[in-house]
C-alpha atoms as a PDB file:
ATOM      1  CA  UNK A   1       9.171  -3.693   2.212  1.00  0.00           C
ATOM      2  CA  UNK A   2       7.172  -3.199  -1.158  1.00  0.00           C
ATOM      3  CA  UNK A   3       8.032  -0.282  -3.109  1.00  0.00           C
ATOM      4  CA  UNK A   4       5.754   2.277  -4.758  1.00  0.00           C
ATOM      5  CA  UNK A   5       6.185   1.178  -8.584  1.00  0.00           C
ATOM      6  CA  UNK A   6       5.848   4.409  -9.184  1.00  0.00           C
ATOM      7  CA  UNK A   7       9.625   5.288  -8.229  1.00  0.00           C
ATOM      8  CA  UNK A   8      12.407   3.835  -7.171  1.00  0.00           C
ATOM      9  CA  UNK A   9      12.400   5.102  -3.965  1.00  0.00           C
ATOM     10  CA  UNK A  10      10.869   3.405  -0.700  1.00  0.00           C
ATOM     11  CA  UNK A  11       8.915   6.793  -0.179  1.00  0.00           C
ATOM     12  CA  UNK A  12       5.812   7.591  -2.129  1.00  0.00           C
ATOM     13  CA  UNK A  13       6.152  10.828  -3.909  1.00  0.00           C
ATOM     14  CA  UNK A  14       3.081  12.811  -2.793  1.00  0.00           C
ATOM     15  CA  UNK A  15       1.410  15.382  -4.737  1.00  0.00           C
ATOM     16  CA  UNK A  16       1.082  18.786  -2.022  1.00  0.00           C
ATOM     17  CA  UNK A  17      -2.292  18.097   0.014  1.00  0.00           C
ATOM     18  CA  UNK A  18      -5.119  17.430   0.185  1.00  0.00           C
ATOM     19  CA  UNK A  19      -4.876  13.356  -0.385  1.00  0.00           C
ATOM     20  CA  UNK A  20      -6.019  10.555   1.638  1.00  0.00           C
ATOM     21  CA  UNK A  21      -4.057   7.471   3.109  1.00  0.00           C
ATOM     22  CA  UNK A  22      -5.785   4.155   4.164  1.00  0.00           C
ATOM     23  CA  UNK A  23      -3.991   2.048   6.598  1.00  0.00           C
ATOM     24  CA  UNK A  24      -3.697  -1.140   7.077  1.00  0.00           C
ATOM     25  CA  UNK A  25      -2.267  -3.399   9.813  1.00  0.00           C
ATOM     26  CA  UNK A  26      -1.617  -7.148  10.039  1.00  0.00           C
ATOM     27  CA  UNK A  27      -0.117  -9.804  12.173  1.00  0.00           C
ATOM     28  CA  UNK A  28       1.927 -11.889  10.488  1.00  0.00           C
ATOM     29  CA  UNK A  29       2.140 -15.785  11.552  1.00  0.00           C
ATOM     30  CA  UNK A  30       4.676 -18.237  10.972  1.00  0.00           C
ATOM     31  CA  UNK A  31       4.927 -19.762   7.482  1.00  0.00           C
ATOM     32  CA  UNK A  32       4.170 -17.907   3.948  1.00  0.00           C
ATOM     33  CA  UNK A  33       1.323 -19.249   2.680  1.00  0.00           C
ATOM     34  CA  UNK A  34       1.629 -17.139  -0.102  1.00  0.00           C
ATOM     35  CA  UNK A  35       1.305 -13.792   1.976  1.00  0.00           C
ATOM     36  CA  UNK A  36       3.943 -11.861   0.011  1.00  0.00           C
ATOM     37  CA  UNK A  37       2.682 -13.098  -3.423  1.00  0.00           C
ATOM     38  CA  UNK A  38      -1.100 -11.344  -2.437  1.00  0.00           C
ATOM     39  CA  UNK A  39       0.553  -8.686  -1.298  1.00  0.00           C
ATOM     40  CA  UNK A  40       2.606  -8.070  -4.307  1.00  0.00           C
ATOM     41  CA  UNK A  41      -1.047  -8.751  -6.542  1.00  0.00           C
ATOM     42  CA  UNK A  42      -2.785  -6.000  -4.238  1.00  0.00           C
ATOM     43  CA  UNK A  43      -0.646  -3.163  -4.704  1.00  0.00           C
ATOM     44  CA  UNK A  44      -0.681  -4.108  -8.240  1.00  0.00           C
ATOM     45  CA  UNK A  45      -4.471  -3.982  -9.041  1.00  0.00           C
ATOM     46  CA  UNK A  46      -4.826  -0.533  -6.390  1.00  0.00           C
ATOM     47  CA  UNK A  47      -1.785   0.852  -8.792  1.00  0.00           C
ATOM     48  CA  UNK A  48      -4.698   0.416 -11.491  1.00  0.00           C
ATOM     49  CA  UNK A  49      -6.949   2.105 -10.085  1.00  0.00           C
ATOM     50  CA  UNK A  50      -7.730   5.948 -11.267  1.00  0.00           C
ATOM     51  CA  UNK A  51      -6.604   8.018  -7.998  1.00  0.00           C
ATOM     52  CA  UNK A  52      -4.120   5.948  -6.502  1.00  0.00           C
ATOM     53  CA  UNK A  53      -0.725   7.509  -5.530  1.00  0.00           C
ATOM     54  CA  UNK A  54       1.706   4.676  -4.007  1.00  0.00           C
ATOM     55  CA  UNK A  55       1.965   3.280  -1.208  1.00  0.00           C
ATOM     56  CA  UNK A  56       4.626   2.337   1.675  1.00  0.00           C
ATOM     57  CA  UNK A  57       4.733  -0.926   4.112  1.00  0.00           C
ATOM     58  CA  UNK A  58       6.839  -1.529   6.429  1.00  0.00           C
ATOM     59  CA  UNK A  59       7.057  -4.599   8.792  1.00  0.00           C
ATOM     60  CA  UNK A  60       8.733  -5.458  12.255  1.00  0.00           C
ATOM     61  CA  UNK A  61      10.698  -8.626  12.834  1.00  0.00           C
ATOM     62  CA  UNK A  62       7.864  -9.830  15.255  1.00  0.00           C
ATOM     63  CA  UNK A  63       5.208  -9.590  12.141  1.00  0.00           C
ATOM     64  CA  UNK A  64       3.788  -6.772  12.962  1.00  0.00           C
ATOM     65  CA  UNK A  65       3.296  -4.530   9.463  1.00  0.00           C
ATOM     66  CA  UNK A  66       1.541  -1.540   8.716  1.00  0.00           C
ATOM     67  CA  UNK A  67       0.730  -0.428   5.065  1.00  0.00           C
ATOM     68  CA  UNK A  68      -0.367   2.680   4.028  1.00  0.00           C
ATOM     69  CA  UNK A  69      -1.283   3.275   0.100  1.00  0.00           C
ATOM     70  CA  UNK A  70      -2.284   7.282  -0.889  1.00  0.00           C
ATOM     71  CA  UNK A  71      -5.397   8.536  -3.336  1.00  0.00           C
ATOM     72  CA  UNK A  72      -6.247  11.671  -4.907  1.00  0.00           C
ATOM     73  CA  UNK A  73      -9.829  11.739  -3.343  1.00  0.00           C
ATOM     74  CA  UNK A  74     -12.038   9.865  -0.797  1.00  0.00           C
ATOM     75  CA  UNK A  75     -14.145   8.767  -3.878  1.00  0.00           C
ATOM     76  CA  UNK A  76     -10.908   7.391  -5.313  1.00  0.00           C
ATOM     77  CA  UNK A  77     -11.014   5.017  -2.174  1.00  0.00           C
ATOM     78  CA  UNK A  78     -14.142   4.368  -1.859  1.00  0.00           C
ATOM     79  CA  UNK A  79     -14.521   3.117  -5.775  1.00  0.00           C
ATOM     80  CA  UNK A  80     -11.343   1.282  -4.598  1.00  0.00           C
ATOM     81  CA  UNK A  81     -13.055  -1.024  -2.475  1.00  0.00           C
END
């Protein structure tokens, strides 16, 4: 599970709404190949990014992971990209 850097806590601590989440899902396959290392560098460049709020992952023993990071605005995601 990554944490939000932002706390210590495994939940993101949201402002009251309006915010947006993006989503992501993946399939992981057998072997690494360095998949936790980019994920690790992601979260660290969106945590640079003006809007961003945290984000939570979480992933099933089968591979199956979903990660949602939070922003301030939709032009906070969109510059994001």
């Amino acid at each position: 599970m990554i944490v939000n850097p932002m706390t210590t806590s495994a939940f993101t601590k949201l402002p009251e709404p309006p915010y947006y989440s993006v989503i992501f899902s993946s399939q992981r396959t057998a072997g690494e190949n360095g998949y936790g290392l980019m994920a690790d560098r992601m979260v660290e460049l969106a945590a640079e990014q003006p809007g961003y709020l945290g984000v939570e992952s979480a992933r099933a023993s089968d591979g199956f992971g979903i990660t949602v990071s939070y922003w301030t605005s939709l032009d906070a995601v969109v510059r994001a990209l």
